[in-house]
N, C-alpha and C. Protein backbone atom coordinates (compact mmCIF):
# COMPACT_ATOMS: atom_id res chain seq x y z
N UNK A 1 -27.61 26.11 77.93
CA UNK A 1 -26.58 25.83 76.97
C UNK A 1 -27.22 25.53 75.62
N UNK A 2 -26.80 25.93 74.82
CA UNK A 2 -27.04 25.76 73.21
C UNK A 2 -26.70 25.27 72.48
N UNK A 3 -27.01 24.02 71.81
CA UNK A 3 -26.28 23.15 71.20
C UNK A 3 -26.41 23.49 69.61
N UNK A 4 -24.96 22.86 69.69
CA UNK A 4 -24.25 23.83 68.04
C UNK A 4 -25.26 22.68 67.04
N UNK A 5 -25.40 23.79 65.58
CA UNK A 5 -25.97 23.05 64.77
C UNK A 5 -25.44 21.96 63.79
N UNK A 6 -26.28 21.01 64.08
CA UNK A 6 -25.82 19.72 63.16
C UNK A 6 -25.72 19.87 61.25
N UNK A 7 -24.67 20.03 60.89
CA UNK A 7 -24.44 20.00 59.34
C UNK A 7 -25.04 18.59 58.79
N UNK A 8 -25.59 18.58 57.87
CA UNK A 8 -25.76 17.34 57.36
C UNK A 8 -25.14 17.58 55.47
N UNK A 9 -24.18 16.67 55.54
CA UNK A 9 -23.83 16.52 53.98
C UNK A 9 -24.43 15.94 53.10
N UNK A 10 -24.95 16.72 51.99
CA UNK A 10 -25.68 16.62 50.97
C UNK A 10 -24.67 15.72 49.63
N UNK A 11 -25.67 14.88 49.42
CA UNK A 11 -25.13 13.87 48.46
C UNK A 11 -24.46 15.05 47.16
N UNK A 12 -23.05 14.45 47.00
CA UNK A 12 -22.73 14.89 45.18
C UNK A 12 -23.29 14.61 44.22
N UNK A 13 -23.63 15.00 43.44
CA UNK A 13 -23.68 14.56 41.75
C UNK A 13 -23.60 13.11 41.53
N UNK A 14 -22.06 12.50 41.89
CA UNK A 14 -21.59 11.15 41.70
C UNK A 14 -22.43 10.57 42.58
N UNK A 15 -22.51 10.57 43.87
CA UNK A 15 -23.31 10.04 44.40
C UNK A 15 -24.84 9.28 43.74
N UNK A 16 -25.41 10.17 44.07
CA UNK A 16 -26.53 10.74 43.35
C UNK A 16 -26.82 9.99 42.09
N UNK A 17 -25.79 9.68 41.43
CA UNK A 17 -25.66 9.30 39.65
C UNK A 17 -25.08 7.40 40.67
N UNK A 18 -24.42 7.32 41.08
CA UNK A 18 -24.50 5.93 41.71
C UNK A 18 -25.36 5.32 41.49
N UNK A 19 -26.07 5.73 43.16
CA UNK A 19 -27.22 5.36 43.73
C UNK A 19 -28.12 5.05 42.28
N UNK A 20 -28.47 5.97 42.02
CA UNK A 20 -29.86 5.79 40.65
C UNK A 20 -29.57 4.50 40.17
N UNK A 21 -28.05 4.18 39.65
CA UNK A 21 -27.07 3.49 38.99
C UNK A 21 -27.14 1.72 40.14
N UNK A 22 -27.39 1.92 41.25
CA UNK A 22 -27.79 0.70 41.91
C UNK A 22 -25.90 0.29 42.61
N UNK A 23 -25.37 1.37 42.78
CA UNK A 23 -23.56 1.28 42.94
C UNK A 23 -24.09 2.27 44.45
N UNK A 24 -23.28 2.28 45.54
CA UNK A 24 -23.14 3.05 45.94
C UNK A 24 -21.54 4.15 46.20
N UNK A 25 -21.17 4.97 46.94
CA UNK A 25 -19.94 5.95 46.72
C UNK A 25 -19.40 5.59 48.43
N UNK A 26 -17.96 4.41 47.18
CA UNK A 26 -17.38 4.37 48.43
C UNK A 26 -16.28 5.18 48.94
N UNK A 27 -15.75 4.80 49.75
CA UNK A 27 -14.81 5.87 50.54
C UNK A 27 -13.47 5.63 49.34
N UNK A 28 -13.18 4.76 48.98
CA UNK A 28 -12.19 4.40 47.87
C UNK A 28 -12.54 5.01 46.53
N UNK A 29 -14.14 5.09 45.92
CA UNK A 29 -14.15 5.86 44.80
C UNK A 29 -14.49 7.09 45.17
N UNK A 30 -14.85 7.46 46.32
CA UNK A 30 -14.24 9.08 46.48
C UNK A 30 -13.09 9.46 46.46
N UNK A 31 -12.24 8.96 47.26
CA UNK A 31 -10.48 9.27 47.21
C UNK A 31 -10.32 9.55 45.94
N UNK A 32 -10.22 8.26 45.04
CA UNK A 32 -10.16 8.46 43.24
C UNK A 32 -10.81 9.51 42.48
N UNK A 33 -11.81 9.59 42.08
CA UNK A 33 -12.49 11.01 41.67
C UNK A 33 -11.87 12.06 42.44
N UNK A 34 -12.02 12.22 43.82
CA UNK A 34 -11.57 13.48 44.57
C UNK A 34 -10.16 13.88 43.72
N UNK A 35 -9.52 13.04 43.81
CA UNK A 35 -7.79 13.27 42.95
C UNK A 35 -8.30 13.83 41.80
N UNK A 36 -9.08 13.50 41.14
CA UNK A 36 -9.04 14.13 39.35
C UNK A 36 -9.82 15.16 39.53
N UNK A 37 -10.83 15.53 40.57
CA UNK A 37 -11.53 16.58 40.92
C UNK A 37 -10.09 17.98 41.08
N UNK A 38 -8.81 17.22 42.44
CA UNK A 38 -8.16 18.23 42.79
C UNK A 38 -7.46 18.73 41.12
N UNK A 39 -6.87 17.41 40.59
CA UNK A 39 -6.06 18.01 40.06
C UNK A 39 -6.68 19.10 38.53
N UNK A 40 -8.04 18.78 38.49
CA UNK A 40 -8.77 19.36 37.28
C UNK A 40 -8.49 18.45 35.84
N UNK A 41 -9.04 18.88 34.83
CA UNK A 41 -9.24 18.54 33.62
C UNK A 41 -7.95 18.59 32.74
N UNK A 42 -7.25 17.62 32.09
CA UNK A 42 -6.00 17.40 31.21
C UNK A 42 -5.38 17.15 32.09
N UNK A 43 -5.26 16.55 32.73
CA UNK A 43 -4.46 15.87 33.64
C UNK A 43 -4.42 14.36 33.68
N UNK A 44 -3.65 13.24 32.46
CA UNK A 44 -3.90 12.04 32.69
C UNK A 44 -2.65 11.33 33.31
N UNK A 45 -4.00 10.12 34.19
CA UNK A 45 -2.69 9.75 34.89
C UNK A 45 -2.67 8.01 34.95
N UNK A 46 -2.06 6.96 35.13
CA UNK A 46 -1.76 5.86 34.93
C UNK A 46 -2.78 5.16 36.52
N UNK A 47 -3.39 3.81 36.27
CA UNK A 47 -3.24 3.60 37.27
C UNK A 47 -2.23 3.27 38.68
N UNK A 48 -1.16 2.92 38.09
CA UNK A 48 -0.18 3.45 39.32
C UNK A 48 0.45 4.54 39.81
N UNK A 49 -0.13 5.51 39.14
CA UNK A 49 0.45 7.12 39.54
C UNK A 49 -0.50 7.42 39.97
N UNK A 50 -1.95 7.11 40.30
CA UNK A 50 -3.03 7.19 40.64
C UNK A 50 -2.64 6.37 42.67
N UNK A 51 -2.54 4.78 42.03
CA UNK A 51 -2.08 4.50 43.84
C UNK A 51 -1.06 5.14 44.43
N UNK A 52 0.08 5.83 43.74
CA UNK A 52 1.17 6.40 44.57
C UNK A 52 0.43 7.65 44.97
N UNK A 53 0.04 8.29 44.10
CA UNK A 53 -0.39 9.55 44.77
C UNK A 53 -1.58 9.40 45.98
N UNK A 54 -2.18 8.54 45.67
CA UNK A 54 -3.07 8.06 47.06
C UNK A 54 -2.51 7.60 47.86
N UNK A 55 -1.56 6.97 47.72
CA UNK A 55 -0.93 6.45 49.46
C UNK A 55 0.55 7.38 49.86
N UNK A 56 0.73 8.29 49.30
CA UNK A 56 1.31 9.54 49.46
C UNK A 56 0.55 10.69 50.33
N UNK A 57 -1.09 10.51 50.33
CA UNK A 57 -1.48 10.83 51.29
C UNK A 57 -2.40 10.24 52.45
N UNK A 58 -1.58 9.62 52.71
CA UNK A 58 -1.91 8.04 53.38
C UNK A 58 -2.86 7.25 53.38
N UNK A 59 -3.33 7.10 52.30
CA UNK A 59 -4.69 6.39 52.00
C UNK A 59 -4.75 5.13 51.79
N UNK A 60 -5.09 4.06 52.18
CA UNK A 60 -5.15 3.13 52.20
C UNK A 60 -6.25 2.29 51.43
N UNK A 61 -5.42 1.86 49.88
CA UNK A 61 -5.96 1.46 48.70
C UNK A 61 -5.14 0.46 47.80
N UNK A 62 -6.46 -0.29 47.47
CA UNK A 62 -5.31 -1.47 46.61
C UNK A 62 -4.92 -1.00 45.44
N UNK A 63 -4.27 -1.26 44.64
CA UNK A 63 -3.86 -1.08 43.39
C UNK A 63 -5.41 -1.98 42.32
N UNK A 64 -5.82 -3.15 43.02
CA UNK A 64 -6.51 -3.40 42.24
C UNK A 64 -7.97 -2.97 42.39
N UNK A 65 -8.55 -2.38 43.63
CA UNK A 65 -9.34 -1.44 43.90
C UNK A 65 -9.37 -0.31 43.07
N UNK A 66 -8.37 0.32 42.60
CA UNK A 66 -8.27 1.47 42.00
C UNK A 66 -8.70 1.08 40.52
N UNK A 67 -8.16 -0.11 40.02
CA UNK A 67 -8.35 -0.38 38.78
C UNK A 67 -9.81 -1.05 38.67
N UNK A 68 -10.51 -1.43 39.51
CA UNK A 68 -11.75 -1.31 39.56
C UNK A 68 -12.77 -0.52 39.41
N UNK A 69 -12.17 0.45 40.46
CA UNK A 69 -12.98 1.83 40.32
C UNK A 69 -12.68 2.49 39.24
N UNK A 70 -11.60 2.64 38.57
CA UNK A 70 -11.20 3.36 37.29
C UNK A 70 -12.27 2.88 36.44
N UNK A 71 -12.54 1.11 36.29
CA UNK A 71 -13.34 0.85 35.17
C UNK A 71 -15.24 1.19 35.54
N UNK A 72 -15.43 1.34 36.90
CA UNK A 72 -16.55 1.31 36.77
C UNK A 72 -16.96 3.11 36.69
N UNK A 73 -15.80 4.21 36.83
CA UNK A 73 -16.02 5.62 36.40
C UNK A 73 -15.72 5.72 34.86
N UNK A 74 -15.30 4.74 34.48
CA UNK A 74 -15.05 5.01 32.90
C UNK A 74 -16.59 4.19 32.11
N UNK A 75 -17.05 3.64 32.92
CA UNK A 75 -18.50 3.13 32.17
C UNK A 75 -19.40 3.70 32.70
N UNK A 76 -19.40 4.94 33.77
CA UNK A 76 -20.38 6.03 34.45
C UNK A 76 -20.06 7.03 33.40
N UNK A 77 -19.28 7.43 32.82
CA UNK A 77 -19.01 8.56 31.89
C UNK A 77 -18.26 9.77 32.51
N UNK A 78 -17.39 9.52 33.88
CA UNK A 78 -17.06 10.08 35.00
C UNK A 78 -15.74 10.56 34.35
N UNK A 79 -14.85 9.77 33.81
CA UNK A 79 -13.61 9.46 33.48
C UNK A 79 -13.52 9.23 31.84
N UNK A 80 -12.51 9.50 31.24
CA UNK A 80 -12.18 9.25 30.00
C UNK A 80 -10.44 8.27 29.95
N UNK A 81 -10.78 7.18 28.80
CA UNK A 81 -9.58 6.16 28.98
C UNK A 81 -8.57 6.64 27.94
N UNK A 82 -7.25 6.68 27.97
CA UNK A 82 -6.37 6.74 26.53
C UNK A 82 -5.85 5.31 26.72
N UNK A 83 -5.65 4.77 26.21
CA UNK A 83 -5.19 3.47 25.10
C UNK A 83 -3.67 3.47 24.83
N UNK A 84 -2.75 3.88 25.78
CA UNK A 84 -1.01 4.43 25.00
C UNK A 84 -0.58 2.61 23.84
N UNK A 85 0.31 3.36 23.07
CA UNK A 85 0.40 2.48 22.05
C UNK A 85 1.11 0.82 22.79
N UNK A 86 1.51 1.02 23.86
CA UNK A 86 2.85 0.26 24.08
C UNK A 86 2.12 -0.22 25.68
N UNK A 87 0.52 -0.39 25.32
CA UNK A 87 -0.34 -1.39 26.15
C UNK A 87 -0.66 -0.89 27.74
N UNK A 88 0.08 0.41 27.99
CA UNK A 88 -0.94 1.12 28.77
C UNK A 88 -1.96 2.18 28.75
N UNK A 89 -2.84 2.66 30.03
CA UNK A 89 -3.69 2.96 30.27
C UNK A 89 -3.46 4.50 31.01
N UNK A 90 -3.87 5.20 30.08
CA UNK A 90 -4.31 6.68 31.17
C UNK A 90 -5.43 6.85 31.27
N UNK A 91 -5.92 7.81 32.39
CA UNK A 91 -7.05 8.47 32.54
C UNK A 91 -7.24 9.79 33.39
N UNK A 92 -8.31 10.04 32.45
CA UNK A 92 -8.72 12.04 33.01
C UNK A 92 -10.54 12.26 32.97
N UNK A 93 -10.56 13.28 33.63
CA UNK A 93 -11.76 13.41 34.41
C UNK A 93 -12.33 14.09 32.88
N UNK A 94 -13.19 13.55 32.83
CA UNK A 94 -14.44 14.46 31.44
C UNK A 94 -14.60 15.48 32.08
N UNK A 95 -14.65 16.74 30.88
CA UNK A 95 -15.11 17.81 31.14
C UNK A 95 -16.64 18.48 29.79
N UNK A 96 -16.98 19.24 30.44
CA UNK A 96 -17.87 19.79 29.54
C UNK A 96 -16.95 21.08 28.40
N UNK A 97 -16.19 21.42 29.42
CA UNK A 97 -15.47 22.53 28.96
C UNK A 97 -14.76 22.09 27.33
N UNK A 98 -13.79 20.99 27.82
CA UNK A 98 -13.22 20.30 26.19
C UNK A 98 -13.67 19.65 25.86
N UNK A 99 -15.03 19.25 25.41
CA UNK A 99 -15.74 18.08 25.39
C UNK A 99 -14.69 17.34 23.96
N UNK A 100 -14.48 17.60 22.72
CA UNK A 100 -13.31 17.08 21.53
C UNK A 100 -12.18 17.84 21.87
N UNK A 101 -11.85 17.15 22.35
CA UNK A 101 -9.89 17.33 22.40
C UNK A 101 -9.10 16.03 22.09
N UNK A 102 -8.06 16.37 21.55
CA UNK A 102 -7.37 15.36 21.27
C UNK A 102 -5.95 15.09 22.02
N UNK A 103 -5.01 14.42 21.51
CA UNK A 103 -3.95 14.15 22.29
C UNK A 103 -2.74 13.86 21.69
N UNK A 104 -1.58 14.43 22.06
CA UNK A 104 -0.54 13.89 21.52
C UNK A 104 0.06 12.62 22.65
N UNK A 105 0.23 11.99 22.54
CA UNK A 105 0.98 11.03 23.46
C UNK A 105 2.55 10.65 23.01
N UNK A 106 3.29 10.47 23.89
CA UNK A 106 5.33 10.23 23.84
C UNK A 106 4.81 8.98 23.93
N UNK A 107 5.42 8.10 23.09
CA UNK A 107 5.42 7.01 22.65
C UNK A 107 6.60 5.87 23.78
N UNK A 108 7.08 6.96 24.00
CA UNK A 108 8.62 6.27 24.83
C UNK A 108 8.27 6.57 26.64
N UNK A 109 7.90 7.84 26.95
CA UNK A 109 7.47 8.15 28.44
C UNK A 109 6.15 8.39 28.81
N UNK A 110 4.92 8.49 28.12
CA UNK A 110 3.59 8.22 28.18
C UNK A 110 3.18 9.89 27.86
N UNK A 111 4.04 11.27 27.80
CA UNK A 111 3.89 12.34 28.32
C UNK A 111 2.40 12.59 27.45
N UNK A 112 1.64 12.91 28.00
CA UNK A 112 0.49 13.45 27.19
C UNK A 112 0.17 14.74 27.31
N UNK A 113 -0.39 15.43 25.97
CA UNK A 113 -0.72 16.67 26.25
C UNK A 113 -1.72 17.12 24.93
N UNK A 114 -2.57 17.61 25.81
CA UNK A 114 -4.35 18.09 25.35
C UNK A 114 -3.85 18.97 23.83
N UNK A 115 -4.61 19.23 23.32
CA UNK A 115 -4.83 19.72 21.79
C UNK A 115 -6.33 20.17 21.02
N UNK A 116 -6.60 21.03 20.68
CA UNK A 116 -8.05 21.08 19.84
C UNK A 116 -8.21 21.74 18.62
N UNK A 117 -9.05 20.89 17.85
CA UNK A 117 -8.83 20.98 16.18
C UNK A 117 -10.52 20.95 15.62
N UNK A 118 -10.75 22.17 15.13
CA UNK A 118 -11.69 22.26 14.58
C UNK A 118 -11.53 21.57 13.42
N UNK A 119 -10.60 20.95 12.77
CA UNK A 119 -10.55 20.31 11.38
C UNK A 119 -10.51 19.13 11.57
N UNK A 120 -10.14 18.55 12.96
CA UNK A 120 -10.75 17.51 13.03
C UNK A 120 -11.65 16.96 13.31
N UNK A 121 -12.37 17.76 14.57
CA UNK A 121 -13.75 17.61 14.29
C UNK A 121 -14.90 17.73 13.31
N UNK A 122 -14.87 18.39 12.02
CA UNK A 122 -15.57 18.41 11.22
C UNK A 122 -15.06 17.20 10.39
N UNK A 123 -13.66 16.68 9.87
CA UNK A 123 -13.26 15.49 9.50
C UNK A 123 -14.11 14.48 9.84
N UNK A 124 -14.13 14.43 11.49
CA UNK A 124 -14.98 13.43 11.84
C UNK A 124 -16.47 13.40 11.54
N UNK A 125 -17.14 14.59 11.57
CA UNK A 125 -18.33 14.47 11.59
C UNK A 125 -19.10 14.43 9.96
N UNK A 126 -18.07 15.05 8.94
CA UNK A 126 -18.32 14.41 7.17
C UNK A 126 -17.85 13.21 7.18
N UNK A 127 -17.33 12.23 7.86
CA UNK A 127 -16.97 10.94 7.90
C UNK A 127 -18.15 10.37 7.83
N UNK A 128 -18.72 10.96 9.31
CA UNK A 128 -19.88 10.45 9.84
C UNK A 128 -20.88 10.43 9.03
N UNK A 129 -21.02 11.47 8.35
CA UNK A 129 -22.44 11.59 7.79
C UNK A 129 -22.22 11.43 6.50
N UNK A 130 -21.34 11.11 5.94
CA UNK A 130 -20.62 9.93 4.78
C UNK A 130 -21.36 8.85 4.44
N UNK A 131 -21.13 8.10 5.98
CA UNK A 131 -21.01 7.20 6.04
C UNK A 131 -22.65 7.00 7.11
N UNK A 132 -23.36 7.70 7.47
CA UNK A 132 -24.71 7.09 7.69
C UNK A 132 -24.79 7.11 9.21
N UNK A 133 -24.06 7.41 10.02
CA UNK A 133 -23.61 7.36 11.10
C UNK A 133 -23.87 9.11 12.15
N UNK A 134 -24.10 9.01 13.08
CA UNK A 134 -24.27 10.08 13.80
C UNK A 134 -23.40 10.60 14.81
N UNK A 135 -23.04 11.56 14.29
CA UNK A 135 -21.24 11.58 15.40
C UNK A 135 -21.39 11.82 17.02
N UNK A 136 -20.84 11.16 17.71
CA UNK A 136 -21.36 11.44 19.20
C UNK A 136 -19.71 12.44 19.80
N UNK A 137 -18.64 11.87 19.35
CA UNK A 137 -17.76 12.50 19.98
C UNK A 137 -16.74 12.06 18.33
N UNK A 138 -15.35 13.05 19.09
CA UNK A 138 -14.01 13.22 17.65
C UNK A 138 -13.12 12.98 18.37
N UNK A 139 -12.52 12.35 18.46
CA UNK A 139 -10.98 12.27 19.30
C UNK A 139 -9.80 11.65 18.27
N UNK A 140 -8.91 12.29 18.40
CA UNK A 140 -7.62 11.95 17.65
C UNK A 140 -6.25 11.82 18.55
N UNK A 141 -5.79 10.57 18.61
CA UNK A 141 -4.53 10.16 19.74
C UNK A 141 -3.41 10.37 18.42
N UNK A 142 -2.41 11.39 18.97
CA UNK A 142 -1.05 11.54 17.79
C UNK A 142 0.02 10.86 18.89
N UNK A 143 0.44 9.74 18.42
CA UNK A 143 1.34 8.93 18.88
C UNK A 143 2.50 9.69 18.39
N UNK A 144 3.71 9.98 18.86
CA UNK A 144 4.72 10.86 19.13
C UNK A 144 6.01 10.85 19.68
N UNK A 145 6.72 11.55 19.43
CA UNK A 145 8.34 11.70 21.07
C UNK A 145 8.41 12.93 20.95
N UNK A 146 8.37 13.10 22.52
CA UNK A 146 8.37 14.18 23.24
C UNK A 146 9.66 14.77 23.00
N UNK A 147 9.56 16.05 22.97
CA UNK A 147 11.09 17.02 23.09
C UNK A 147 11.79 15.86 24.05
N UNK A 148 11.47 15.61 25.10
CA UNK A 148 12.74 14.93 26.18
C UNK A 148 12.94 13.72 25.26
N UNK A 149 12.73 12.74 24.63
CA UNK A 149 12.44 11.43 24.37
C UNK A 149 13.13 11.46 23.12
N UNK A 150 13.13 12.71 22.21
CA UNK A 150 14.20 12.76 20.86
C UNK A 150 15.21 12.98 20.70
């Protein structure tokens, strides 16, 4: 008899970037990433649209677990935060692809949606070098109401 071969799973990226990091990858900040992995890039989402959709597929997670892990992928460089005017919090997975994009945000229902402006990025970066400064990133949040919201 022949015994079937043993797979062994090879650490991710995140992993990998943990570990170095002295964190290890728990089963809870996989669930989280995995979600912004499925859903891809421009996709922001609240931390409680984050726990519903996790325990929608029966996952078993705190709300304040999540907001944990949110902050410690947003200080890995994993995640990107928006700031909505009216004191909440979205978040979306960094990409290389849009690295300056900006955002319009609904001021009234949170609706966000991606945007890119070569005029603002150069805005930003004669700001920058104006002013003595070395531009690392450009982002512009356009606070707004959405077609539904006017």
């Amino acid at each position: 008899m022949v015994a079937s071969p043993r797979y062994i799973a090879l650490p991710s990226p995140l992993e990998n970037e943990l570990h170095q990091k002295g964190r290890r990858m728990t089963p809870q900040r996989k669930k989280v990433l995995s979600l912004f992995q499925e859903l891809g890039s421009g996709i922001h989402l609240s931390a409680e649209e984050i726990h519903y959709k996790l325990t929608q597929t029966n996952t078993k997670i705190s709300l304040a677990t999540i907001y944990r892990t949110l902050r410690l992928l947003v200080t890995m460089g994993f995640l990107n935060e928006l700031e909505l005017s009216e004191g909440g919090h979205r978040f979306e997975l960094l990409s290389d692809e849009k690295p300056d994009h900006h955002h319009l945000i609904c001021v009234r229902c949170g609706r966000t949606e991606e945007f890119e402006s070569a005029q603002v990025l150069q805005t930003g970066k004669s700001a920058a070098e104006k002013m003595g400064f070395k531009l690392i990133e450009s982002t512009l949040n356009v606070r707004a109401l959405c077609p539904s919201c006017y």
